[in-house]
Protein backbone atom coordinates (compact mmCIF):
# COMPACT_ATOMS: atom_id res chain seq x y z
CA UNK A 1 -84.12 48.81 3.47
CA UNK A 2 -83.99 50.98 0.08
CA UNK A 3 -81.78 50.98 -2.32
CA UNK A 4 -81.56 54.04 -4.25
CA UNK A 5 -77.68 54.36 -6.01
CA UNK A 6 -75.46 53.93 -4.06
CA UNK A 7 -77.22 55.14 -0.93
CA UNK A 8 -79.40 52.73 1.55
CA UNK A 9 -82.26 54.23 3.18
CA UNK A 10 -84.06 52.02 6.31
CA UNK A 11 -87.91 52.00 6.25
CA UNK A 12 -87.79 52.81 9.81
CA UNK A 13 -85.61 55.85 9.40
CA UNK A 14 -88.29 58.94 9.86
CA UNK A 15 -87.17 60.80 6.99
CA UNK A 16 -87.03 58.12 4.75
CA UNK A 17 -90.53 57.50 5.63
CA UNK A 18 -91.40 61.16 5.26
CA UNK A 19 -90.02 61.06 1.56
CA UNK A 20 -92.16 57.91 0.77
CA UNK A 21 -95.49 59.43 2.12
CA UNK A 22 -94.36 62.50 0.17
CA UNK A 23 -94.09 60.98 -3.10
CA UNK A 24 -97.22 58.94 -2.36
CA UNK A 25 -99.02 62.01 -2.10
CA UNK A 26 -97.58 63.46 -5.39
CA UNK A 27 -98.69 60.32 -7.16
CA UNK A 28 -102.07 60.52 -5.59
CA UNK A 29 -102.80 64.28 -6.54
CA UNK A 30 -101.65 63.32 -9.98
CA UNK A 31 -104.17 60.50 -10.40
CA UNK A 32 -106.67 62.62 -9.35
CA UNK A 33 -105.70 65.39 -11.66
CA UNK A 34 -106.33 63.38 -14.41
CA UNK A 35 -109.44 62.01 -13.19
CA UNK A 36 -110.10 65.50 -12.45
CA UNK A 37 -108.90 66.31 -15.98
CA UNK A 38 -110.99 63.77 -17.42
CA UNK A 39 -114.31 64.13 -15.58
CA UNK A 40 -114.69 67.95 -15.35
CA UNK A 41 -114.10 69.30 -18.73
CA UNK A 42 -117.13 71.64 -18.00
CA UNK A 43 -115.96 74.52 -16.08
CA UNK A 44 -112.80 76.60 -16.49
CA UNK A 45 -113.50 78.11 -12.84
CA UNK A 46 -113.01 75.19 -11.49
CA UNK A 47 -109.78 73.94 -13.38
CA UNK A 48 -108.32 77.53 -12.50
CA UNK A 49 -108.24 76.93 -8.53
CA UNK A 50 -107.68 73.24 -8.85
CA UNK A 51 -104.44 74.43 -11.49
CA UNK A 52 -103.34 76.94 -8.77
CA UNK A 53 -103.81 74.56 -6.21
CA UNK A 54 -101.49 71.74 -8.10
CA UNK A 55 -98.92 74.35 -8.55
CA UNK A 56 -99.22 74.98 -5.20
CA UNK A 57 -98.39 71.06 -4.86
CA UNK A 58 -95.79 71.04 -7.35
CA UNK A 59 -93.98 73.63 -5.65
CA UNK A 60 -94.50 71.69 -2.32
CA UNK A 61 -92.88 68.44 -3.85
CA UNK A 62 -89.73 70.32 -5.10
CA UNK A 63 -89.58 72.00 -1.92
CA UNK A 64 -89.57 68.00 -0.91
CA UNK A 65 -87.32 66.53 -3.69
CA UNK A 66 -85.09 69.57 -2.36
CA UNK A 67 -85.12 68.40 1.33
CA UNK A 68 -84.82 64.53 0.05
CA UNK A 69 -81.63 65.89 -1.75
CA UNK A 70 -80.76 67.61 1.37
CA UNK A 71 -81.32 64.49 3.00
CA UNK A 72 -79.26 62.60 0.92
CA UNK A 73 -76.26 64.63 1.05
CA UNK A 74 -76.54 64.90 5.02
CA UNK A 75 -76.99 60.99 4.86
CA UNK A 76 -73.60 61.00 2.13
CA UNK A 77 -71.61 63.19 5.07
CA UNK A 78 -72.69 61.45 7.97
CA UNK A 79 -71.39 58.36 6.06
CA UNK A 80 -68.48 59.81 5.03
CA UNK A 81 -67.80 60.91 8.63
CA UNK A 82 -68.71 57.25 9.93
CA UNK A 83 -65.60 56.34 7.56
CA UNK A 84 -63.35 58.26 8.88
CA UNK A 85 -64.26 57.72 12.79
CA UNK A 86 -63.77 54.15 11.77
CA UNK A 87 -60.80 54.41 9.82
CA UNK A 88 -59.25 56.79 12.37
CA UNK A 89 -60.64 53.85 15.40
CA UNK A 90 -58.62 51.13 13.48
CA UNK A 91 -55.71 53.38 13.23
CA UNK A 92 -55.95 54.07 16.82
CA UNK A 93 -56.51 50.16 17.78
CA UNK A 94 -53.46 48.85 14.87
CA UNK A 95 -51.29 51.61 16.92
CA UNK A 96 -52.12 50.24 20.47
CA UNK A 97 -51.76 46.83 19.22
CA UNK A 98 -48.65 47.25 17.70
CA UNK A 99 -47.54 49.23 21.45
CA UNK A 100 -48.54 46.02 23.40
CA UNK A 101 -47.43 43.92 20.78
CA UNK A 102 -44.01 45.54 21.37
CA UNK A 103 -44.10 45.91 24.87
CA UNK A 104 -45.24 42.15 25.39
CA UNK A 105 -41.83 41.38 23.17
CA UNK A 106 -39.58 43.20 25.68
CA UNK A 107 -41.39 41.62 28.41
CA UNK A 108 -40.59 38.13 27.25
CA UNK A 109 -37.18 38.87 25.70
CA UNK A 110 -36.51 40.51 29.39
CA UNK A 111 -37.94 37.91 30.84
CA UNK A 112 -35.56 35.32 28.64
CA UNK A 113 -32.55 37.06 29.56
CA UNK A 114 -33.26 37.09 33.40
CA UNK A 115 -34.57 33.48 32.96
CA UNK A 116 -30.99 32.70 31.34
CA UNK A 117 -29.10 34.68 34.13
CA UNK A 118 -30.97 32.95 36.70
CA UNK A 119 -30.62 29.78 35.07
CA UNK A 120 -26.78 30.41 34.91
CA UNK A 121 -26.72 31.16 38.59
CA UNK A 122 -28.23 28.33 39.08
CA UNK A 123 -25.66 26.33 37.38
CA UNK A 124 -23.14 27.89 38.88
CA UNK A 125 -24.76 27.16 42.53
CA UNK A 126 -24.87 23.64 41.59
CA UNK A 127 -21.22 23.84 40.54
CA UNK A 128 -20.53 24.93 43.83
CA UNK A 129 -22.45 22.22 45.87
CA UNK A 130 -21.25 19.99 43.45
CA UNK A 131 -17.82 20.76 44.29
CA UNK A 132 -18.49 21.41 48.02
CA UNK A 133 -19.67 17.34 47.73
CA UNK A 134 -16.30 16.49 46.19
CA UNK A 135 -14.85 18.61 49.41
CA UNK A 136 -16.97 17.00 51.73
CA UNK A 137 -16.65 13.25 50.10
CA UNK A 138 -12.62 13.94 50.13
CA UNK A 139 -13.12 15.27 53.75
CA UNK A 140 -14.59 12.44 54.65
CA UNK A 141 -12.00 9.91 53.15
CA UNK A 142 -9.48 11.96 54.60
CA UNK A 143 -11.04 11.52 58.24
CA UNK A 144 -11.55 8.21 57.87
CA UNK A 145 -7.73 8.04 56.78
CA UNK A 146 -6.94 9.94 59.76
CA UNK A 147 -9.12 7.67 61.84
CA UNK A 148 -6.92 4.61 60.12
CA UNK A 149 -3.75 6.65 61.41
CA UNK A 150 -5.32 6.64 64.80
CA UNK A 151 -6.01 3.59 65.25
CA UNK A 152 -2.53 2.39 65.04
CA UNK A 153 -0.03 2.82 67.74
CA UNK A 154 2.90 3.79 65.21
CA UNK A 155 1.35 5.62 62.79
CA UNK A 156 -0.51 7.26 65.88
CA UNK A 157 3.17 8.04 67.21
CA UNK A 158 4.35 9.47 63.91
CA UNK A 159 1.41 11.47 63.71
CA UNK A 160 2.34 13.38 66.85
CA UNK A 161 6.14 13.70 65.85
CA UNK A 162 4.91 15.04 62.93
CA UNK A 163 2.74 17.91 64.49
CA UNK A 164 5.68 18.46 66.53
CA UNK A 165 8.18 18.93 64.08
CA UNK A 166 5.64 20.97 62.14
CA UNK A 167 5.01 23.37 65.57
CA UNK A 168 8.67 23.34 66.53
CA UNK A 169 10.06 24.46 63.28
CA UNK A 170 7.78 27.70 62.59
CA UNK A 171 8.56 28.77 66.56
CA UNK A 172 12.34 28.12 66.55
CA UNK A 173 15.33 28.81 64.20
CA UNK A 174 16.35 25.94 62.24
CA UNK A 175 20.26 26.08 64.04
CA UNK A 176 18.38 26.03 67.69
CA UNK A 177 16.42 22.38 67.87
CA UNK A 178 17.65 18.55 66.62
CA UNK A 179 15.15 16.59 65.32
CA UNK A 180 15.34 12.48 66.78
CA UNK A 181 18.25 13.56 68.78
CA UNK A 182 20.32 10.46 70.35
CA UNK A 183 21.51 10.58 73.62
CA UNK A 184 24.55 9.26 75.10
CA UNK A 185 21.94 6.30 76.68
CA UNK A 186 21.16 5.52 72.98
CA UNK A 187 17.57 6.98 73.37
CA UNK A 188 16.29 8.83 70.60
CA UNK A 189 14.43 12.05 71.65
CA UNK A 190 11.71 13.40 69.23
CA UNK A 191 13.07 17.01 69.55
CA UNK A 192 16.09 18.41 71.42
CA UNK A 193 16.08 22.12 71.74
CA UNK A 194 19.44 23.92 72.17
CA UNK A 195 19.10 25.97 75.10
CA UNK A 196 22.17 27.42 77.14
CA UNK A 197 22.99 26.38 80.69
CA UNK A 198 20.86 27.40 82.83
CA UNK A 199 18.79 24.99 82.13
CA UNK A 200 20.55 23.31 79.41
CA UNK A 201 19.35 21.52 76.55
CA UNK A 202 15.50 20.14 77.12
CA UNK A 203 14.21 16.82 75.57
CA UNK A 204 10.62 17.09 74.02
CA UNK A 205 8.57 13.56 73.36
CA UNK A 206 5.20 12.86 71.95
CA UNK A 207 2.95 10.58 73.50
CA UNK A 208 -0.85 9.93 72.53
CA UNK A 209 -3.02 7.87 74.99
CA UNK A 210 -5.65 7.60 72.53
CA UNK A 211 -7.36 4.42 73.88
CA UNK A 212 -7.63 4.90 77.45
CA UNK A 213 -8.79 8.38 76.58
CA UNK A 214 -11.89 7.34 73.74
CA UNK A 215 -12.57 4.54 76.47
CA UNK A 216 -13.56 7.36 78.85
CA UNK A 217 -15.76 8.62 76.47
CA UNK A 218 -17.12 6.10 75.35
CA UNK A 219 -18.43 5.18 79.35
CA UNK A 220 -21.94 5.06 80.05
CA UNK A 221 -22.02 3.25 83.67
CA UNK A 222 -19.96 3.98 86.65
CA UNK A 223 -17.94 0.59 86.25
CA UNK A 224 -16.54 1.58 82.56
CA UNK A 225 -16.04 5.09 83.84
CA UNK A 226 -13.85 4.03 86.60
CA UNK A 227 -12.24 1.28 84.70
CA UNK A 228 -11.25 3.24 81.62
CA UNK A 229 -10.14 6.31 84.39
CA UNK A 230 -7.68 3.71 86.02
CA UNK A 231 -6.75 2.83 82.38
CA UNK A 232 -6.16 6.57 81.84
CA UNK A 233 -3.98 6.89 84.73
CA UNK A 234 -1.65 3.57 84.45
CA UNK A 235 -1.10 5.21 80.61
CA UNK A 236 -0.17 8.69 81.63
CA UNK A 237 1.89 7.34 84.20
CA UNK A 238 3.81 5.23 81.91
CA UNK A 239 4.62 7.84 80.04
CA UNK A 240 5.67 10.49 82.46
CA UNK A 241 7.96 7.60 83.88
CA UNK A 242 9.37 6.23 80.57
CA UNK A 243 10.35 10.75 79.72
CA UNK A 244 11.41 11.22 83.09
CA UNK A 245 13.86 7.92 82.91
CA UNK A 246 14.77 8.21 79.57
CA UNK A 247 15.45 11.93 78.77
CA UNK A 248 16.47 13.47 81.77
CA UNK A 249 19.89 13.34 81.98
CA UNK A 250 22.41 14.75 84.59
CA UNK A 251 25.08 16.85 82.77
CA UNK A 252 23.86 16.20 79.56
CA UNK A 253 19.86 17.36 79.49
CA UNK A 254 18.48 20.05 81.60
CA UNK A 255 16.67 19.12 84.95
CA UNK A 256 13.23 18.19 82.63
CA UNK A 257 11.38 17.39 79.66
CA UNK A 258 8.35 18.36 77.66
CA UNK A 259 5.90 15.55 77.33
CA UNK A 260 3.89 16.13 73.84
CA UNK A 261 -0.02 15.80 73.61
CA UNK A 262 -0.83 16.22 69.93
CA UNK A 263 -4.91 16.41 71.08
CA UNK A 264 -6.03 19.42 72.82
CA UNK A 265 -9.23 17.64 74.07
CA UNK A 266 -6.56 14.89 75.61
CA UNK A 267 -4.55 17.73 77.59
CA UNK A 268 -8.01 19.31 78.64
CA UNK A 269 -9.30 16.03 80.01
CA UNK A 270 -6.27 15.49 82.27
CA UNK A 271 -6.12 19.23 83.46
CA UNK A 272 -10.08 19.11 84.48
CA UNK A 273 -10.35 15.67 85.84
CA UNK A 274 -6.71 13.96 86.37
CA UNK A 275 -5.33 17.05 87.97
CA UNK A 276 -3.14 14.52 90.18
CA UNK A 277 -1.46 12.99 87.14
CA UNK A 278 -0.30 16.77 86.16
CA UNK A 279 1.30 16.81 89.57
CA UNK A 280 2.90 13.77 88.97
CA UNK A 281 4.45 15.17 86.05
CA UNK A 282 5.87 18.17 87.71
CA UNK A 283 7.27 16.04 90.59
CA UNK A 284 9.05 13.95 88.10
CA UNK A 285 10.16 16.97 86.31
CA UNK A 286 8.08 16.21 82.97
CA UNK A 287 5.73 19.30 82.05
CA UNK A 288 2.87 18.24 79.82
CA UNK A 289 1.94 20.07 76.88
CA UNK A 290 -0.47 20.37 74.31
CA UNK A 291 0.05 22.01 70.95
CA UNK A 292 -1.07 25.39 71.51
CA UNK A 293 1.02 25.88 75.20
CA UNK A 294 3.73 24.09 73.27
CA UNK A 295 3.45 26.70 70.63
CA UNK A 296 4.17 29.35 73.61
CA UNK A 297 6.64 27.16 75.98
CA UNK A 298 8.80 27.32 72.54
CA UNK A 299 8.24 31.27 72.09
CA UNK A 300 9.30 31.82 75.88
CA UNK A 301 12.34 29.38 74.80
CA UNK A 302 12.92 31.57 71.90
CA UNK A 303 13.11 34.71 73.59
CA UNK A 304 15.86 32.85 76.04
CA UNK A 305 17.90 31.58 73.25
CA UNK A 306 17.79 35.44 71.59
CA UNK A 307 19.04 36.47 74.85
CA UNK A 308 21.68 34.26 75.11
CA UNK A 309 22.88 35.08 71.86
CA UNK A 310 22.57 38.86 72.95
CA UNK A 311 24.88 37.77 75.11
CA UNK A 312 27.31 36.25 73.03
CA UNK A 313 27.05 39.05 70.88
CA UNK A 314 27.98 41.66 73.70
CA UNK A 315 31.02 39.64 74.99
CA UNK A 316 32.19 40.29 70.99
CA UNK A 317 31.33 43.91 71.35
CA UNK A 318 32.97 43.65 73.91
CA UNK A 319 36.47 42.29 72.52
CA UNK A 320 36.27 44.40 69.76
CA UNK A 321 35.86 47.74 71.97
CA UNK A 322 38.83 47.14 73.96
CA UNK A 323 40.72 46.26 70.60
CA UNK A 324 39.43 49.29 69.11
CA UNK A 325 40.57 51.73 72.03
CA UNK A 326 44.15 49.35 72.04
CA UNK A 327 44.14 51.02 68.16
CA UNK A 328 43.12 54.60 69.10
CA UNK A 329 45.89 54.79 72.05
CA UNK A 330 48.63 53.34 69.79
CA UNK A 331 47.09 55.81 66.97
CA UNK A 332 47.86 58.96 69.39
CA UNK A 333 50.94 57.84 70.02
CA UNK A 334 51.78 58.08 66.79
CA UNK A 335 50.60 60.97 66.31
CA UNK A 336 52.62 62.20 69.49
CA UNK A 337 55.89 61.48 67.95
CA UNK A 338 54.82 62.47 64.54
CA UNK A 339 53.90 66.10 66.43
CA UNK A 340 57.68 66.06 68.05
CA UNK A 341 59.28 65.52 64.64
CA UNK A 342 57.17 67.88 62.70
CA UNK A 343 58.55 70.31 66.44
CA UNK A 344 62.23 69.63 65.66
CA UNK A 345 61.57 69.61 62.12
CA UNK A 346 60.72 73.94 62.56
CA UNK A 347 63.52 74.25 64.48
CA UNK A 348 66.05 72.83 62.17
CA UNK A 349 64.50 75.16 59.83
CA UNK A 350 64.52 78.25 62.10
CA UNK A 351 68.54 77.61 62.37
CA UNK A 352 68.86 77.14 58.83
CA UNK A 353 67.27 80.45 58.26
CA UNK A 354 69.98 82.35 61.00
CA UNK A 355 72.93 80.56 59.33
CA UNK A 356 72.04 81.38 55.45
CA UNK A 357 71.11 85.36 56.53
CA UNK A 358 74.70 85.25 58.40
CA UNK A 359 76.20 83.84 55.14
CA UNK A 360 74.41 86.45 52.74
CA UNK A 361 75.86 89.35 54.93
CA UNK A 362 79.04 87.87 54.44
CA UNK A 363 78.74 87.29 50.94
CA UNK A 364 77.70 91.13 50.57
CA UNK A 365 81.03 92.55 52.38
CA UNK A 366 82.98 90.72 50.52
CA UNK A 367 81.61 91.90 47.33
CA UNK A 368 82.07 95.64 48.35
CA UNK A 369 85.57 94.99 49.55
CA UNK A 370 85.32 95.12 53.13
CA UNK A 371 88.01 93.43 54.64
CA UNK A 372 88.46 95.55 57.27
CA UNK A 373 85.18 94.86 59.08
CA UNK A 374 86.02 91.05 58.50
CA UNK A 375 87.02 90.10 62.07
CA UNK A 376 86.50 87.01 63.29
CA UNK A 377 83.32 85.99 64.85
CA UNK A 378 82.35 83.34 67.37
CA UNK A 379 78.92 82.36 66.92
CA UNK A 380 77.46 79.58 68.85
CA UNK A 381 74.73 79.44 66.32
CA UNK A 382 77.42 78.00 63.68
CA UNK A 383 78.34 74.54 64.36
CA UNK A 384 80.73 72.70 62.09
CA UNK A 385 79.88 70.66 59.31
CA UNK A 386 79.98 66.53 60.01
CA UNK A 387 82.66 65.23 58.64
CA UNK A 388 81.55 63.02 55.54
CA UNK A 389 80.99 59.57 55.88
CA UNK A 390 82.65 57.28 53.64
């Protein structure tokens, strides 16, 4: 590497090396123009050719000086242009950087934000299952409560009046059904319902054979499943007995009663494998019912209690039609004799008329004097005057 300025040349380059030979050369043919100086002083001839011959040279190195100048500047450009391209390169590469840079910084901060928002839905899910756990932990205290209720024979028994009242007061108006009715045997019905004779007010009473019915499911021989089947039948029994006994009452109660089951898996069992004890019922006049075909026995009650009342309502109808025509005949009456007096009314008025046109031609000839025509006159039409009443 050469140094020359500001300029580096490389000893490998092939013009660089051209140069050097070049001005190698010129400094050899100058040493050996002065030795040629020096050691032929003796013949003019031969200085002229060897004088023509270095200015031949001399033109020869400015023609190379020239192309090392060339040279130079080409090397200057080609620098200059190297520069640029690199200048221009790390514009280029500052530009694309700054791009990703940017692009990378809306990829995170997009990625933030949907990190956040899932992060938030997250929380919110948990919120959720956190509050479907608080659901399912107060679920499960309340079944366990309800399991308490069932377990007891009275609390098992107001449990079923209570779904009864509950069913009984969204199918029936509130003036239709007595709640713990008394009879005149001193029982005490869970429901009375009002209905007109036929059939007459019908007795409703909830009864729950819970134990005899878990014992049948909870048989796994044929000994348990017969045993807790007779204990299913004795309690069913019981009950239709104790309704039949109790709130059936001649004259007082229609010819039957509705036995309550508040458990629809209760009033399934007996219907699909104690169909006899359902015939019991209906030979002793007890229907059993569950809560959704008590729901409709009380609708088809309903309706009869609407159409009673239908009734009722036409027998006032009734009444007040034949009081209303009772006014319209005694209104045409009236109208009758107001007709007949307005009738001798006119005709009053039509004699009125005769006898004042008889007294204006009277009242004429007596103004002009005419006695003679005066005669006396016998009308028919006049009648004399009433005398005056005191």
């Amino acid at each position: 590497m050469i140094q020359i300025g500001s300029n580096s040349y490389a000893l490998d380059d092939p013009l660089t090396l051209a140069v050097l030979i070049g001005a190698g050369l010129i400094l050899l043919i100058l040493i050996l123009l002065i030795m040629a100086v020096r050691a032929s002083a003796h013949s003019a001839r031969m200085a002229e050719p060897l004088a023509y011959q270095v200015g031949q040279l001399g033109q020869r190195v400015q023609g190379l000086s020239d192309g090392q100048h060339q040279l130079a500047g080409g090397l200057n450009h080609v620098s200059e242009a190297q520069a640029a391209a690199q200048s221009h390169l790390l514009h280029l590469m500052e530009k694309r950087l700054s791009e990703v840079a940017n692009q990378m910084s809306e990829n995170l901060s997009g990625s933030a934000r949907r990190t956040a928002q899932s992060l938030g839905d997250l929380q919110q899910r948990l919120q959720a299952i956190d509050k479907a756990q608080d659901n399912i932990t107060k679920l499960s205290g309340d079944v366990l409560s309800l399991q308490d209720i069932l377990s007891n024979k009275q609390t098992r028994g107001a449990f079923g009046e209570i779904q009864l009242t509950d069913i009984v007061t969204k199918a029936l108006p509130s003036d239709s059904y007595s709640l713990q009715h008394t009879l005149s045997n001193g029982k005490r019905a869970d429901c009375l319902i009002h209905l007109p004779n036929p059939p007459g007010p019908i007795c409703i009473d909830s009864k729950f054979p819970l134990e005899a019915y878990e014992a049948l499911r909870r048989a796994k021989t044929d000994w348990e499943v017969n045993e807790a089947a007779k204990a299913m039948r004795i309690a069913v029994k019981k009950h239709i007995r104790d309704i039949s006994e109790k709130y059936i009452l001649e004259g007082e109660t229609a010819d039957g009663a509705l036995m309550f089951l508040p458990s629809e898996a209760v009033y399934a069992e007996l219907h699909a494998n104690f169909p006899e004890l359902v015939r019991d019922g209906f030979a002793a006049r007890v229907w059993i019912v569950s809560p959704t075909t008590c729901m409709a026995t009380l609708n088809t009650m309903r309706a009869i209690l609407k159409d009673a009342r239908m009734r009722e309502q036409a027998g006032a109808i009734r009444r007040e039609l034949g009081l209303l025509f009772a006014d319209v005949e005694r209104l045409g009456n009236r109208v009758e004799n107001l007709d007949r007096h307005f009738h001798q009314a006119a005709s009053d008025i039509s004699e009125i008329k005769i006898s004042a046109d008889k007294a204006g031609r009277r009242a004429r000839r007596l103004d002009n004097f005419d006695f003679e025509e005066l005669a006396p006159e016998t009308d028919p039409a006049i009648l004399p005057a009433p005398p005056a009443s005191d």
